[in-house]
Each structure stands twice: as C-alpha cells, then as structure tokens.
N, C-alpha and C. Protein backbone atom coordinates (compact mmCIF):
# COMPACT_ATOMS: atom_id res chain seq x y z
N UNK A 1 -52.20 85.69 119.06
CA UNK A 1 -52.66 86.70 118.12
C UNK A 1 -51.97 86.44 116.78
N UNK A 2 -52.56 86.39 115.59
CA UNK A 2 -52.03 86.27 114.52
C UNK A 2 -51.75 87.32 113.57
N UNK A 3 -51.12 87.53 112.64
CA UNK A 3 -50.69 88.75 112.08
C UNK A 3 -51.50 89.42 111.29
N UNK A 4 -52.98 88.77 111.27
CA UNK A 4 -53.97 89.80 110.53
C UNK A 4 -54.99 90.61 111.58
N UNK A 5 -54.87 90.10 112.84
CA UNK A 5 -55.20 90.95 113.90
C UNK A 5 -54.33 91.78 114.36
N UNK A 6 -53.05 91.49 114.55
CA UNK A 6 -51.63 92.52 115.01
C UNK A 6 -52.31 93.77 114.04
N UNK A 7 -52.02 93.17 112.57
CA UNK A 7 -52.05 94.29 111.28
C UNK A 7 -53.02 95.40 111.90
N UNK A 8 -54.36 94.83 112.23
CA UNK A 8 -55.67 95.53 112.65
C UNK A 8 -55.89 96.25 113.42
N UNK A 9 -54.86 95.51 114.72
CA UNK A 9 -54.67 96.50 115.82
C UNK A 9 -54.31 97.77 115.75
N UNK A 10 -52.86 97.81 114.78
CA UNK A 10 -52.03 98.66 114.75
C UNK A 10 -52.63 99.46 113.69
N UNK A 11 -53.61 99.07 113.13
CA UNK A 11 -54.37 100.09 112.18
C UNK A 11 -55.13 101.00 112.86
N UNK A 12 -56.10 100.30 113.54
CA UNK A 12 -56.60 100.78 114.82
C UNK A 12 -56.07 102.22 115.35
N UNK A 13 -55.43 101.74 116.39
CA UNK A 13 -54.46 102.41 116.98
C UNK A 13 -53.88 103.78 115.93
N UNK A 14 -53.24 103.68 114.69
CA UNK A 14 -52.73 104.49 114.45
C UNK A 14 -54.30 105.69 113.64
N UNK A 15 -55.41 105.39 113.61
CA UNK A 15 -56.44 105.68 113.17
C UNK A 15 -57.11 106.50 114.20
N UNK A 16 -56.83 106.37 114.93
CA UNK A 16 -57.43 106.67 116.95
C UNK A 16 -56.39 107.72 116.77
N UNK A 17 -55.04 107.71 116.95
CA UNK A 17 -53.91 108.56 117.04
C UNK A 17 -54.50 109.57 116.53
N UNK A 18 -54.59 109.03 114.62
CA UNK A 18 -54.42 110.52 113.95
C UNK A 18 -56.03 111.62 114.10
N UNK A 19 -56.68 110.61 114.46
CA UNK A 19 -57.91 111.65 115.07
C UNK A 19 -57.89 112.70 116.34
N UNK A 20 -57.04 111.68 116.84
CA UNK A 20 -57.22 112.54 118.70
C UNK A 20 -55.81 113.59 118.50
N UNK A 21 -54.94 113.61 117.95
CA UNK A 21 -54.03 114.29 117.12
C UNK A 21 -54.52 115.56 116.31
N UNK A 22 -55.54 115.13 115.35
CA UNK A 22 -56.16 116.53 115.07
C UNK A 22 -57.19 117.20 115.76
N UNK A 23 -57.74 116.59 116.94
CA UNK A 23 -58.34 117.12 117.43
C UNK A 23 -57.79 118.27 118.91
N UNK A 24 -56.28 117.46 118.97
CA UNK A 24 -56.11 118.36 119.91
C UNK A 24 -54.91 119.59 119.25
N UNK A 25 -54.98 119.88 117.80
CA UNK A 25 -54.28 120.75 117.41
C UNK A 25 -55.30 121.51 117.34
N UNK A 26 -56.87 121.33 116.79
CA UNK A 26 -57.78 122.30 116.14
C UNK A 26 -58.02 123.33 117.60
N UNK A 27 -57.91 122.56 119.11
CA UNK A 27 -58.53 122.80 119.90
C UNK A 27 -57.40 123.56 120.88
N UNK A 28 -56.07 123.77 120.11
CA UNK A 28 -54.99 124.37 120.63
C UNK A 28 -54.62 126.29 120.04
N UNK A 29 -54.46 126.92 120.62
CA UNK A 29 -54.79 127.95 120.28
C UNK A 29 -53.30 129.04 119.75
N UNK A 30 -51.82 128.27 120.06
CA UNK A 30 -50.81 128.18 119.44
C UNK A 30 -49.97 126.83 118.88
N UNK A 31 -49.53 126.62 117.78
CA UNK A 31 -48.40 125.65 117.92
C UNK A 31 -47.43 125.81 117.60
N UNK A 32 -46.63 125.48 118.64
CA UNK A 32 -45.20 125.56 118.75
C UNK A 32 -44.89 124.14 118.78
N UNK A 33 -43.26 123.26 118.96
CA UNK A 33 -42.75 122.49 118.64
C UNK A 33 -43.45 121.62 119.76
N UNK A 34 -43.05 122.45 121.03
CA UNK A 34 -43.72 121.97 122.56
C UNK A 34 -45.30 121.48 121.89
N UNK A 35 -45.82 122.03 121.74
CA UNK A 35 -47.49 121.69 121.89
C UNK A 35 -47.83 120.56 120.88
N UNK A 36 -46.60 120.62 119.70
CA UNK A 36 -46.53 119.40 118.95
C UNK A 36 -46.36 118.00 119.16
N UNK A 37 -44.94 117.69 120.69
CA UNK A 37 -44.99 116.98 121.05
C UNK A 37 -45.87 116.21 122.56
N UNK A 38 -46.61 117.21 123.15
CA UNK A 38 -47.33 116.67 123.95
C UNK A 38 -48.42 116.31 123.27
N UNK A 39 -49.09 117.45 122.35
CA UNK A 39 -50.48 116.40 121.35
C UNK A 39 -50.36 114.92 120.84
N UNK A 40 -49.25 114.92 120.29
CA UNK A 40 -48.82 113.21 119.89
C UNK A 40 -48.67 112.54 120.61
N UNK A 41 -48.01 112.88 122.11
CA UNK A 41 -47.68 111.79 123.26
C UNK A 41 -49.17 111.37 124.07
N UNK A 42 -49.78 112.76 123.90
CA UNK A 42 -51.49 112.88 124.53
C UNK A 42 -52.56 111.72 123.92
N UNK A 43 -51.92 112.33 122.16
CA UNK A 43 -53.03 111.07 121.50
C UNK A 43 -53.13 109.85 121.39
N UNK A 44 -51.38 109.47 121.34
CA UNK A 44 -50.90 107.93 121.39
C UNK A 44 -51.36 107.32 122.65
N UNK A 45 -51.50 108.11 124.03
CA UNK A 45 -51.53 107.11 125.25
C UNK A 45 -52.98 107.38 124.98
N UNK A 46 -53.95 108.33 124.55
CA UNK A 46 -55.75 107.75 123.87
C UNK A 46 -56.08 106.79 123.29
N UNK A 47 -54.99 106.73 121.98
CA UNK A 47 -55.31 105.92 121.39
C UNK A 47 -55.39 104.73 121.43
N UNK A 48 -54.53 103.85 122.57
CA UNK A 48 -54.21 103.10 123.46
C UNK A 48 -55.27 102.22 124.13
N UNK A 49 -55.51 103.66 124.65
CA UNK A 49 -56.69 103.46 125.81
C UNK A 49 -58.06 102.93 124.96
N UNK A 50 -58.48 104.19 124.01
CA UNK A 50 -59.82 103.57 123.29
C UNK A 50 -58.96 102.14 122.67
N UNK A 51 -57.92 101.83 122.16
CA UNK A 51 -57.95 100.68 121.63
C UNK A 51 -58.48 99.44 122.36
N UNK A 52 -57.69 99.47 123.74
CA UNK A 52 -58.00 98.50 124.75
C UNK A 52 -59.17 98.35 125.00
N UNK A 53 -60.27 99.36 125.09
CA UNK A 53 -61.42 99.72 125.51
C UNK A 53 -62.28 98.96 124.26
N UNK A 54 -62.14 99.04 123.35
CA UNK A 54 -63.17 98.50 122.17
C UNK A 54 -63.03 97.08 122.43
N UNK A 55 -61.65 96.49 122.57
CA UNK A 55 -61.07 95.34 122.55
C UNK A 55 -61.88 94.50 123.84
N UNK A 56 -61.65 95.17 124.75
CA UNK A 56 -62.12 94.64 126.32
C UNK A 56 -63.71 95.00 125.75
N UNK A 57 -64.41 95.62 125.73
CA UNK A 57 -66.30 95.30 125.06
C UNK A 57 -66.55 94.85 124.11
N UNK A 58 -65.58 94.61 123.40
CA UNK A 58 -66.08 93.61 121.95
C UNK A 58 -66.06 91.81 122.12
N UNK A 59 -64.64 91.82 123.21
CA UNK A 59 -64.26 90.52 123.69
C UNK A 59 -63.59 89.82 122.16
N UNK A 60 -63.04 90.55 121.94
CA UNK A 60 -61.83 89.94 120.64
C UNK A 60 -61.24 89.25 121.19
C-alpha cells in the first residue's frame, strides 16, 4: 500500500466516523459523557467495517 492510498483510507474512515457519530448523537435522546464515549467507540468500529466493506466490493 502506498501513502496516497493509506492517506485515502484514513480519510475514508475518519469521514464514515464523523457521519455514524452524528448520527448516533441526533438519534440519542440524552448526552452525557457516557453516551459520548460509546457513540465514538460505536462509530469507529462502523466505520471500520463500511471501510473494509467498500474495499472488499470495489477490489482495491
């Protein structure tokens, strides 16, 4: 992998995060510190997942 795909990935990825991130604050009905850190831990292992997932059907 070369460093303009790494770059891409991790663009990716952090693009996936900050979506699934706001989506699970809009869809949360308090936030507290708690609900702060499971949304981020929730979205990062999504974001992950759809990353791999585009990656594995695109065949990059």
């Amino acid at each position: 992998m070369n460093r303009r795909k790494a770059l891409f990935g991790a663009g990716e990825v952090l693009a996936w995060w900050a979506v699934l991130a706001l989506l699970w604050l809009v869809f949360i009905s308090a936030v507290d510190t708690l609900e702060l850190v499971v949304g981020a831990s929730a979205a990062l292992v999504g974001a992950f997942a759809a990353w791999g997932a585009r990656r594995a059907v695109s065949q990059w």
